[in-house]
N, C-alpha and C. Protein backbone atom coordinates (compact mmCIF):
# COMPACT_ATOMS: atom_id res chain seq x y z
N UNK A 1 -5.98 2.00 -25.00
CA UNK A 1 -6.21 1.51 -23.65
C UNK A 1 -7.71 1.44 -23.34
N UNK A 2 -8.66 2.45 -23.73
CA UNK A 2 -9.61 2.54 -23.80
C UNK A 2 -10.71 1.38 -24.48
N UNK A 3 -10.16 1.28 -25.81
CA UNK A 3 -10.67 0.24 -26.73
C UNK A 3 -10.72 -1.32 -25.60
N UNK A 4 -9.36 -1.35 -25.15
CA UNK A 4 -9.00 -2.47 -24.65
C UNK A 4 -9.73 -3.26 -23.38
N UNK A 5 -9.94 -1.81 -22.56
CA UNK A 5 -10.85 -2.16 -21.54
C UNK A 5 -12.51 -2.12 -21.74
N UNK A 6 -12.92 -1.50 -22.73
CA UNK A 6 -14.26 -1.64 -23.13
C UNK A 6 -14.51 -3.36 -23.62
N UNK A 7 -13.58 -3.26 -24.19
CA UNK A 7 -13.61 -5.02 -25.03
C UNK A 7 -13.64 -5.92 -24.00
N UNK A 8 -12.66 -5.83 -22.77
CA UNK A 8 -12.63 -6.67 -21.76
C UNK A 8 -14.23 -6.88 -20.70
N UNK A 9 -14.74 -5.38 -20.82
CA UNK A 9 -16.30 -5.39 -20.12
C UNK A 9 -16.98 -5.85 -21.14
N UNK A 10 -16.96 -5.46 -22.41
CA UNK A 10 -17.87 -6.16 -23.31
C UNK A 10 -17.84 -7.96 -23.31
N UNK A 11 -17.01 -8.47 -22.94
CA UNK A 11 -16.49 -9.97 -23.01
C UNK A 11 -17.34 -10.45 -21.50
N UNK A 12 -16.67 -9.62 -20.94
CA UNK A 12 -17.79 -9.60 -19.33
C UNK A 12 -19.13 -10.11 -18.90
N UNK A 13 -19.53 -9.47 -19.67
CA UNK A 13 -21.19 -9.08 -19.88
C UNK A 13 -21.48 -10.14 -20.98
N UNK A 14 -21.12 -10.60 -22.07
CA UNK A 14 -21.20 -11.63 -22.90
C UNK A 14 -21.12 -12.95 -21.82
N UNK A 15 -20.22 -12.92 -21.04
CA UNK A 15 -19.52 -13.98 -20.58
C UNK A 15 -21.11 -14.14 -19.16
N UNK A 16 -21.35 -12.86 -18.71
CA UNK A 16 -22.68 -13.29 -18.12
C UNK A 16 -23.59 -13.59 -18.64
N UNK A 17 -23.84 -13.10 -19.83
CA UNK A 17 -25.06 -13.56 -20.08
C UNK A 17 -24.98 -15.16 -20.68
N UNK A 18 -24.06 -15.69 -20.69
CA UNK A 18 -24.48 -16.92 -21.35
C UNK A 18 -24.65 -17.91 -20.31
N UNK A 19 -23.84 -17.36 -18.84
CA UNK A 19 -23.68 -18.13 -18.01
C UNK A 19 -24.97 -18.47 -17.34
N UNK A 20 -25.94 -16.61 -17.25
CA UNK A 20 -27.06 -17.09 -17.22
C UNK A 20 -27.84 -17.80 -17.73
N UNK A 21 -27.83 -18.13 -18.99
CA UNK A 21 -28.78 -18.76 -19.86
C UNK A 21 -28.40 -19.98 -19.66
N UNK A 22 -27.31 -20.52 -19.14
CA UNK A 22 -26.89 -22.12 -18.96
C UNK A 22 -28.03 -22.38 -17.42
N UNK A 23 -27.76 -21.37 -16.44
CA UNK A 23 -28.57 -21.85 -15.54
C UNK A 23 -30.10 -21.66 -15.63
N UNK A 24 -30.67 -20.99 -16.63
CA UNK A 24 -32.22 -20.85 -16.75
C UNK A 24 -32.71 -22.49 -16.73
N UNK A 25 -33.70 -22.66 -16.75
CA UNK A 25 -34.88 -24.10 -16.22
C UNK A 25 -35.99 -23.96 -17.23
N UNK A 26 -36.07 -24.78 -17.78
CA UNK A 26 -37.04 -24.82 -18.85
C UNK A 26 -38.26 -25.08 -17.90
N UNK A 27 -39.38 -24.54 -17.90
CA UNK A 27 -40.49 -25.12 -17.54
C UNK A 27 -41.92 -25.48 -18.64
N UNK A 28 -42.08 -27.19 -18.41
CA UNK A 28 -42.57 -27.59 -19.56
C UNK A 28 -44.14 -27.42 -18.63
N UNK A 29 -44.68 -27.05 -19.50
CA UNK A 29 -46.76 -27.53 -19.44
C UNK A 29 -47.23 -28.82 -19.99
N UNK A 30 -48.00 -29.06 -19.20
CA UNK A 30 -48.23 -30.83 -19.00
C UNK A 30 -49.84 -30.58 -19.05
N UNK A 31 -50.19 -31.52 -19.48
CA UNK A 31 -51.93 -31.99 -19.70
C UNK A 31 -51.97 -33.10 -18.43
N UNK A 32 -53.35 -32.92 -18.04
CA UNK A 32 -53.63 -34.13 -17.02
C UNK A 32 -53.01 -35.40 -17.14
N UNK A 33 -53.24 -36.02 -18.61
CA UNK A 33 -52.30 -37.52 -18.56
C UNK A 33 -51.56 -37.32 -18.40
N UNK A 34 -50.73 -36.26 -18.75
CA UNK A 34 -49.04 -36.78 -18.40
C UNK A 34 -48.82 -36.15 -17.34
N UNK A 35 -49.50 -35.79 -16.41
CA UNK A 35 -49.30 -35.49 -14.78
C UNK A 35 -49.98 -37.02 -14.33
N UNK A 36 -50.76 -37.71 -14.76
CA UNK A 36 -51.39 -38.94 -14.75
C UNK A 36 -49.74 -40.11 -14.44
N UNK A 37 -49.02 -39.61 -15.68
CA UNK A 37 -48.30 -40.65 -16.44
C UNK A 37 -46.96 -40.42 -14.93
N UNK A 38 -46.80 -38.78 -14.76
CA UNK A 38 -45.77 -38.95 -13.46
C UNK A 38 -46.16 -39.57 -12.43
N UNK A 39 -47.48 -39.44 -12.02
CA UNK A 39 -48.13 -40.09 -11.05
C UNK A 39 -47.64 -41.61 -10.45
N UNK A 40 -48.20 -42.00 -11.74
CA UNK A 40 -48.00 -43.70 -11.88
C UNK A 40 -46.95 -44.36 -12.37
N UNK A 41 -46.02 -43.37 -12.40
CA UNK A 41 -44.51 -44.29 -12.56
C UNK A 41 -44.24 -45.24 -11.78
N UNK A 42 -43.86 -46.20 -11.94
CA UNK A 42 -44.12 -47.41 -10.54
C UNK A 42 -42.63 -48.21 -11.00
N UNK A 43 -41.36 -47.25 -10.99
CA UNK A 43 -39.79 -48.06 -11.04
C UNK A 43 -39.17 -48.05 -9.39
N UNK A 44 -38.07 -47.97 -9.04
CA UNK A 44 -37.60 -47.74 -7.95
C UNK A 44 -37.42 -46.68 -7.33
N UNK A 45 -37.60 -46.02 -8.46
CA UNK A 45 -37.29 -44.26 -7.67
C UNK A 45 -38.46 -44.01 -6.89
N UNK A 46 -38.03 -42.72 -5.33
CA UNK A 46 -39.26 -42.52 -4.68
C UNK A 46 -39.22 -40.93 -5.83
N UNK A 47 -40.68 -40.50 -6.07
CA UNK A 47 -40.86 -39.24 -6.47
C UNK A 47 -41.59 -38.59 -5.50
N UNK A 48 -41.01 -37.32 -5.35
CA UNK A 48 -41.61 -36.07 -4.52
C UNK A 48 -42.59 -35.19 -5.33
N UNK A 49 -43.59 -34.94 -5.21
CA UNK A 49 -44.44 -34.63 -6.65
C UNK A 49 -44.90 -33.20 -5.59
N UNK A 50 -44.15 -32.40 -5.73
CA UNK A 50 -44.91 -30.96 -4.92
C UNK A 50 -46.02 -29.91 -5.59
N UNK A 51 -47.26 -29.75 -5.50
CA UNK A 51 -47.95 -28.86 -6.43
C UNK A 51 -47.55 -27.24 -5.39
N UNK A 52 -47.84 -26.77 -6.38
CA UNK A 52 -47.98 -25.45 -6.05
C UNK A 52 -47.81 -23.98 -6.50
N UNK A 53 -47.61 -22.89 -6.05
CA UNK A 53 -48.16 -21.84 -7.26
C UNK A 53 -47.37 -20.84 -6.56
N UNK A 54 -47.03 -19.96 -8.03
CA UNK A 54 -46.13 -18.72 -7.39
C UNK A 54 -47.03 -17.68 -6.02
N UNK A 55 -48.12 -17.43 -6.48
CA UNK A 55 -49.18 -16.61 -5.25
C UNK A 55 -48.98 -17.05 -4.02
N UNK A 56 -48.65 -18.35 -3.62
CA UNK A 56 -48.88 -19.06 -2.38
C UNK A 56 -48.08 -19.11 -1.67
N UNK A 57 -47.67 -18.13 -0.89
CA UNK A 57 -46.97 -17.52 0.39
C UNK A 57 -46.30 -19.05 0.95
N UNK A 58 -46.79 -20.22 1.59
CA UNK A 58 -46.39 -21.31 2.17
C UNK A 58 -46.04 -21.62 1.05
N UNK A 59 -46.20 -22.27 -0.23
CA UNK A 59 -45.56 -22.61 -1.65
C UNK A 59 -44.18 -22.39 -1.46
N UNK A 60 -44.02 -20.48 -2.00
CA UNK A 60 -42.93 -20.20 -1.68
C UNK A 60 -41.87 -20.39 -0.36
N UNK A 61 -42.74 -20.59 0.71
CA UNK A 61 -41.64 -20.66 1.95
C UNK A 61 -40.96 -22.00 2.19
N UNK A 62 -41.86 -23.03 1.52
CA UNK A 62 -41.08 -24.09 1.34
C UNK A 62 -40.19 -24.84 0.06
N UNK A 63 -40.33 -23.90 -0.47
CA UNK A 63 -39.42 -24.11 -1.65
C UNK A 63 -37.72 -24.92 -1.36
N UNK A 64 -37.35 -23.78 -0.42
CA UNK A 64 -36.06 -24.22 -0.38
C UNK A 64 -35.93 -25.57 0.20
N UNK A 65 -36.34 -25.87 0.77
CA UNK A 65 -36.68 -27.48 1.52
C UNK A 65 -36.69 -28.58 0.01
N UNK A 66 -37.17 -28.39 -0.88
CA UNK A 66 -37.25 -29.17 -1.70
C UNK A 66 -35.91 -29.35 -2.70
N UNK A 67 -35.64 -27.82 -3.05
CA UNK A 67 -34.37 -27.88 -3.42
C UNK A 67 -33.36 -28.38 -2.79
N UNK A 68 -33.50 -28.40 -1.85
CA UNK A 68 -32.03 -29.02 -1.25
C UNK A 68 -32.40 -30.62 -0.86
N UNK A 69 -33.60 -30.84 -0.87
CA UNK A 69 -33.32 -32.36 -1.18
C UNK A 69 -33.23 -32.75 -2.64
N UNK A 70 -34.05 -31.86 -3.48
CA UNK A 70 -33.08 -32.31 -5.02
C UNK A 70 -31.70 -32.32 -4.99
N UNK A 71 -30.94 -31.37 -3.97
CA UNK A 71 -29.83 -31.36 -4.36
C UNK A 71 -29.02 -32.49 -3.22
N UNK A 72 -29.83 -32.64 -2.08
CA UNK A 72 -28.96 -33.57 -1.50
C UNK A 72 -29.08 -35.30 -2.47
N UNK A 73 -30.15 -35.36 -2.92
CA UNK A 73 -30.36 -36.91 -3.23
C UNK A 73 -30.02 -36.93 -4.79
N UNK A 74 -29.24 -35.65 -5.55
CA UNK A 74 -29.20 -35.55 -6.70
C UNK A 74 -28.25 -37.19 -7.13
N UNK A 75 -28.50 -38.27 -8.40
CA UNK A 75 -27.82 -38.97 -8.86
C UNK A 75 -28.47 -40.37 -7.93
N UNK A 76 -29.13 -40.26 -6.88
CA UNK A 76 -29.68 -41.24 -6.52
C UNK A 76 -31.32 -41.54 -7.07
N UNK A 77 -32.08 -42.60 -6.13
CA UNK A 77 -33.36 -42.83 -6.90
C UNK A 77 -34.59 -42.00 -6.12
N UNK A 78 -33.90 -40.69 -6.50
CA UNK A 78 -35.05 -39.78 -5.33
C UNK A 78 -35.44 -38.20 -6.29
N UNK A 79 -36.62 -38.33 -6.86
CA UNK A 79 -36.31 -37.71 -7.87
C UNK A 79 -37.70 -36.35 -6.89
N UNK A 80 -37.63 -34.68 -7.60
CA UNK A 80 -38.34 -34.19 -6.91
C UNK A 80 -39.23 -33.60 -8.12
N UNK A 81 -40.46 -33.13 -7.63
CA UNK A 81 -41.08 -32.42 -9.22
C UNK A 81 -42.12 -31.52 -8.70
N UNK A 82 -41.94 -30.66 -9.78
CA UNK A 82 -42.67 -29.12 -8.91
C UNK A 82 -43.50 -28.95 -10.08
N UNK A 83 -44.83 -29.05 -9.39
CA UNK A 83 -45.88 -28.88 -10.61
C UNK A 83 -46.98 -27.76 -10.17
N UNK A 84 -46.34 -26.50 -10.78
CA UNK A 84 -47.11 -25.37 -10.81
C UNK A 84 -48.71 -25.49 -11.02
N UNK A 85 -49.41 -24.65 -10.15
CA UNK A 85 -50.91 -24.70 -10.44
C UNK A 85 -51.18 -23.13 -11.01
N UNK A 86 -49.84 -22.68 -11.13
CA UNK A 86 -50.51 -21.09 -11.70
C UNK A 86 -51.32 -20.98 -13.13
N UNK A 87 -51.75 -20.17 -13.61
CA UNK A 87 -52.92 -20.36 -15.10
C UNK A 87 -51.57 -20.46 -16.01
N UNK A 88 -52.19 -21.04 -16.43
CA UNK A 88 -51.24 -21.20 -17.95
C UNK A 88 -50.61 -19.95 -18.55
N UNK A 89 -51.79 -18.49 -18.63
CA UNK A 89 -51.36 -17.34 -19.00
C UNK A 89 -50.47 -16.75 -18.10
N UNK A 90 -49.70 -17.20 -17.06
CA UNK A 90 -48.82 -16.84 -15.68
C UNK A 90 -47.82 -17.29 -16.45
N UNK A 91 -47.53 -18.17 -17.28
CA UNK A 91 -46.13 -18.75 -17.47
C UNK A 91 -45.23 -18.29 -17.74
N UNK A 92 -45.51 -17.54 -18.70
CA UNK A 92 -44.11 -16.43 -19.08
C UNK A 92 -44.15 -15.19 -18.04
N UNK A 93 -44.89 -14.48 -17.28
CA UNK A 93 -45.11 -13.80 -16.79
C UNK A 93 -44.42 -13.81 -15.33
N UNK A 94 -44.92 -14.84 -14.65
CA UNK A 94 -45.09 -15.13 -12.91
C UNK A 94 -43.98 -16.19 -13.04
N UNK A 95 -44.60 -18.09 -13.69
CA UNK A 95 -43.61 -18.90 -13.09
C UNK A 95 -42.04 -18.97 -14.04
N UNK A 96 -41.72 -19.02 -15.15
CA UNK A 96 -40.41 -18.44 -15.44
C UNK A 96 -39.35 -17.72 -14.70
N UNK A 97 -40.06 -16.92 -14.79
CA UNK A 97 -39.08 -15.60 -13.83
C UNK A 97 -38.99 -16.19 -12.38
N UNK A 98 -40.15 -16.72 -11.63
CA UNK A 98 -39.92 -17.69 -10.91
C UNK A 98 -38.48 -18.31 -10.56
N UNK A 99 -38.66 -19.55 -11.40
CA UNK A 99 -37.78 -20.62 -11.46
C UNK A 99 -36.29 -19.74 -11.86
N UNK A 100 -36.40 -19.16 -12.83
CA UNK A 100 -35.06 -18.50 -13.49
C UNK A 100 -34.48 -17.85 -11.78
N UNK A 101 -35.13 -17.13 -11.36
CA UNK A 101 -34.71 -16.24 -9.80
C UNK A 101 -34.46 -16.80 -9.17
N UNK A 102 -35.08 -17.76 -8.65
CA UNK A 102 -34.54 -19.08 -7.55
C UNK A 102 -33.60 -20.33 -8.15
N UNK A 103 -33.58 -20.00 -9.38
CA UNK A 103 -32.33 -21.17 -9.74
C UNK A 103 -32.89 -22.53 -9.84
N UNK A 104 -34.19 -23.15 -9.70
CA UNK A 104 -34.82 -24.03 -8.95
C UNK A 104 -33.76 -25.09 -9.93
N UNK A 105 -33.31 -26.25 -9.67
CA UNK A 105 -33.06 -27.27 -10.36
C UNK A 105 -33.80 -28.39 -10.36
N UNK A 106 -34.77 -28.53 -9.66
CA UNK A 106 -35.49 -29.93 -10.01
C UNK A 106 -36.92 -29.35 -11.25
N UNK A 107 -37.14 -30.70 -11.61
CA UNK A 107 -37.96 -30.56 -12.75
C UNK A 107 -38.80 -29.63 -12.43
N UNK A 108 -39.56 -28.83 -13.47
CA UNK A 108 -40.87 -27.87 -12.87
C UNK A 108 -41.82 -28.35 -13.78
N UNK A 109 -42.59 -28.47 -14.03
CA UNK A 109 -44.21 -27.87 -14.91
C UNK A 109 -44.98 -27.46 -14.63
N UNK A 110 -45.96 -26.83 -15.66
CA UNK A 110 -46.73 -26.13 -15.26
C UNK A 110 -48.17 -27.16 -15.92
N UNK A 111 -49.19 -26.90 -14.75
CA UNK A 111 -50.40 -28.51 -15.12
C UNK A 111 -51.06 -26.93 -15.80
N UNK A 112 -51.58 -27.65 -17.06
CA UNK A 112 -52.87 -26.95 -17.64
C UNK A 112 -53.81 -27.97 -17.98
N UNK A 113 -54.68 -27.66 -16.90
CA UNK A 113 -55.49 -28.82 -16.23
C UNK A 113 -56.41 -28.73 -16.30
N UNK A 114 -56.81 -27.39 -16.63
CA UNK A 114 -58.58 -26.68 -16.85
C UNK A 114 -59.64 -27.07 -15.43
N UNK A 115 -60.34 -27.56 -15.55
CA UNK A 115 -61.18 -27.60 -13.80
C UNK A 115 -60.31 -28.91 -13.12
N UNK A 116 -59.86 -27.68 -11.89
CA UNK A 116 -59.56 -28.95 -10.74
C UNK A 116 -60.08 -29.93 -10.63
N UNK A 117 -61.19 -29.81 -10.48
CA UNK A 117 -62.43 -30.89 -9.63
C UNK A 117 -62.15 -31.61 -10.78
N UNK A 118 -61.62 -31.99 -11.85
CA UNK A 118 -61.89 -33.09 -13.67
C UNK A 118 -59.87 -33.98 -12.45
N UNK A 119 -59.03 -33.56 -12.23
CA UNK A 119 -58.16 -34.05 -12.02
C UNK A 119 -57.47 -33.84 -10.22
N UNK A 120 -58.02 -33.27 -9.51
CA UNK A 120 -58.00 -33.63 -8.34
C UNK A 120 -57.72 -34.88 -7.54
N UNK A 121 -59.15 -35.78 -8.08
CA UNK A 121 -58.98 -37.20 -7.18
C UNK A 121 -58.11 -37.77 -7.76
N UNK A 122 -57.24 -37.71 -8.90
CA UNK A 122 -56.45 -38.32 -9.59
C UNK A 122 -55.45 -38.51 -8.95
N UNK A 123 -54.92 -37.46 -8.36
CA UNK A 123 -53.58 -37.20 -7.43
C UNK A 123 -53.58 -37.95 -5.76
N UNK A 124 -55.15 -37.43 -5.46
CA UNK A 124 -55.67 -38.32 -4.35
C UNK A 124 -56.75 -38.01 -3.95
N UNK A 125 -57.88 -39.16 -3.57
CA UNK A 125 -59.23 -38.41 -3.12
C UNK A 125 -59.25 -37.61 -2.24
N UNK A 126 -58.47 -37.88 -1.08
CA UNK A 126 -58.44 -37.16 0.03
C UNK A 126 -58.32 -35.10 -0.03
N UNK A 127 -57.52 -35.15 -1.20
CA UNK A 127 -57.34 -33.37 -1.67
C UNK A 127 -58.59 -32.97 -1.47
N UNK A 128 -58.44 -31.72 -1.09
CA UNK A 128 -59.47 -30.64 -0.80
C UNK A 128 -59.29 -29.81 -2.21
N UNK A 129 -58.29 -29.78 -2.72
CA UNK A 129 -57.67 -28.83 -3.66
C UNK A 129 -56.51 -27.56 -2.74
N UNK A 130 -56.47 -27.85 -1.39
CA UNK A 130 -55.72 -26.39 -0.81
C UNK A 130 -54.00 -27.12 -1.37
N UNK A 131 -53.13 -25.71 -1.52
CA UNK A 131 -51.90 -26.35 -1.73
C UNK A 131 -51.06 -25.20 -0.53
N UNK A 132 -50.09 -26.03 -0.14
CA UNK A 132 -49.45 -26.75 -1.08
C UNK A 132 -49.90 -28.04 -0.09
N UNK A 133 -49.35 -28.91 -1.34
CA UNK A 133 -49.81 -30.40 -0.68
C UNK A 133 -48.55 -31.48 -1.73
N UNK A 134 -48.40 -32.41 -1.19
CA UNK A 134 -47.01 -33.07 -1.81
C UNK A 134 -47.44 -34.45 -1.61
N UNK A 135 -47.16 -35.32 -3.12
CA UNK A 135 -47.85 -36.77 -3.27
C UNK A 135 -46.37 -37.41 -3.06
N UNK A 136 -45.95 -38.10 -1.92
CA UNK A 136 -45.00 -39.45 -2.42
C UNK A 136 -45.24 -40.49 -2.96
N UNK A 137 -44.16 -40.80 -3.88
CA UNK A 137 -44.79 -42.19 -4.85
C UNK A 137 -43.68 -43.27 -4.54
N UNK A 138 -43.43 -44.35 -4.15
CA UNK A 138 -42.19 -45.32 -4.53
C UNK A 138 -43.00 -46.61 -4.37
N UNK A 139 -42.82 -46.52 -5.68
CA UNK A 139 -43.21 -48.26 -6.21
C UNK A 139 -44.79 -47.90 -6.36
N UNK A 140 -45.62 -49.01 -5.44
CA UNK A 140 -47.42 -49.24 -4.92
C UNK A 140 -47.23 -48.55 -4.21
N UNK A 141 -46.46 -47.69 -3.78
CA UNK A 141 -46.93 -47.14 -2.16
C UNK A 141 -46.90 -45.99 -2.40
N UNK A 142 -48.25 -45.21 -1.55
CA UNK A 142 -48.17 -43.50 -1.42
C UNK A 142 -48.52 -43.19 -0.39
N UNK A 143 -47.74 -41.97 -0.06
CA UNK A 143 -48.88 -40.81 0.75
C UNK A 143 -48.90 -39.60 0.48
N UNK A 144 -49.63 -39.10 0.85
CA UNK A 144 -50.40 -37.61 0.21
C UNK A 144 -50.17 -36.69 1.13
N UNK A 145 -49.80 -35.58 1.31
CA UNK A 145 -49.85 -34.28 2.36
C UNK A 145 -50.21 -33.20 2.09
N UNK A 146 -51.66 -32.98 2.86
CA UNK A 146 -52.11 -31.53 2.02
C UNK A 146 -51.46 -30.70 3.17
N UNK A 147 -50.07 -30.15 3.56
CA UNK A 147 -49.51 -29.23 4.24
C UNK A 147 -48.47 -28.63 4.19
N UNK A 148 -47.78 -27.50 4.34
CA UNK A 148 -46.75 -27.41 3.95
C UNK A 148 -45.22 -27.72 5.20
N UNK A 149 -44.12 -27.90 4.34
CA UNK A 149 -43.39 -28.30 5.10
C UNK A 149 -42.18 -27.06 5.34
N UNK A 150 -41.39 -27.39 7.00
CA UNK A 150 -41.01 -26.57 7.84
C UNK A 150 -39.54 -26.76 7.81
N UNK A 151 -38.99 -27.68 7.06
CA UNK A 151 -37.81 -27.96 7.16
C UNK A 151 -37.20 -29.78 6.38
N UNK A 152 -36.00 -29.97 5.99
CA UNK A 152 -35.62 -30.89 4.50
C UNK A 152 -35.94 -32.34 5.38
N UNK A 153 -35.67 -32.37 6.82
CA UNK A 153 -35.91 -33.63 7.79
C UNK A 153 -37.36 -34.02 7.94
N UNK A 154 -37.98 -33.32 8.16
CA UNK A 154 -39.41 -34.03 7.62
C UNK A 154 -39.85 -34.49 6.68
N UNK A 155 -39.62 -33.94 5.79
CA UNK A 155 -39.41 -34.45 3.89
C UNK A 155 -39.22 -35.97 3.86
N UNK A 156 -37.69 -35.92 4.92
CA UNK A 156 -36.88 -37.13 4.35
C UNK A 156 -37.58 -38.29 5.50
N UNK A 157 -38.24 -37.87 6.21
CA UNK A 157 -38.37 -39.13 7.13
C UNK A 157 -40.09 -39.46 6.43
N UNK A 158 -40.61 -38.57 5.66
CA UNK A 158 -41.97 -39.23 4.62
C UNK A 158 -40.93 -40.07 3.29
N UNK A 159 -40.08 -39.73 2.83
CA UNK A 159 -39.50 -40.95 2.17
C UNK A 159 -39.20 -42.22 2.77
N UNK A 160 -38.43 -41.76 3.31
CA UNK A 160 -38.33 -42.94 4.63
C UNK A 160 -39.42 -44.09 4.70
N UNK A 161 -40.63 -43.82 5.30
CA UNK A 161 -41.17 -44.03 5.69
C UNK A 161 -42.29 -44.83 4.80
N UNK A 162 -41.92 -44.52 3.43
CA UNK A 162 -42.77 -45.08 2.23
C UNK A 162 -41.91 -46.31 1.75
N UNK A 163 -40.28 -46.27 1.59
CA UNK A 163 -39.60 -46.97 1.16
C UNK A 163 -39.12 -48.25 2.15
């Protein structure tokens, strides 16, 4: 009886851990061009391009706002992307555990970008460098927000408003 119920917790615990590992989030590190290359995607989809960093108190408070428009616009042409500014040596450390804790499902990376000031205006002249700040892209058209946001309806009325 003993054997039987150990086996059944052992199956348990197997059975969590894989479940966790299905929901872990890969987070890839990206070089300037290919934060360049998301930039300038120019198909139909609008992209939500959010920078920002585990340290950053507003970062984190608007997180959930983003997720749930990944998850409301999931399968349509509204894609969201979370591009960490933490150091590269944070990755396994800070943003992993991150993403893994919050479940995040929209894309993440992490920019190893080396001096701001080399890829800044890239994103938009207007940046100061403060984050968080969020680039919309659909099609030729952008706008830039160096602020953070308070709720998923403001989000959606800057898509809106580009498309």
């Amino acid at each position: 009886m003993i054997t039987h119920s150990l086996s059944k917790f052992v199956g348990f615990i197997v059975l969590l851990m894989v479940t966790n590992v299905t929901f872990s989030q890969r987070v890839d590190v990206i070089s300037v061009p290919e934060l360049q290359s998301i930039i300038n995607t120019n198909n139909d989809t609008t992209y939500v391009i959010n920078f920002w960093a585990t340290w950053c108190k507003p970062c984190v408070e608007e997180m959930p706002y983003f997720e749930a428009l990944h998850d409301k616009y999931e399968g349509e042409k509204v894609k969201v992307v979370l591009i960490s500014l933490d150091f590269k040596s944070q990755l396994d450390k800070r943003v992993v555990p991150f993403v893994e804790k919050r479940k995040l499902k929209p894309y993440v990376a992490l920019l190893d970008g080396g001096n701001p000031n080399d890829w800044i205006d890239l994103v938009d002249p207007s940046w100061s460098g403060a984050i968080p700040a969020t680039l919309f892209v659909a099609g030729d058209k952008r706008k830039f927000l160096e602020q953070s946001f308070h709720d998923l309806e403001s989000i959606e009325t800057i898509i809106q408003s580009i498309n």
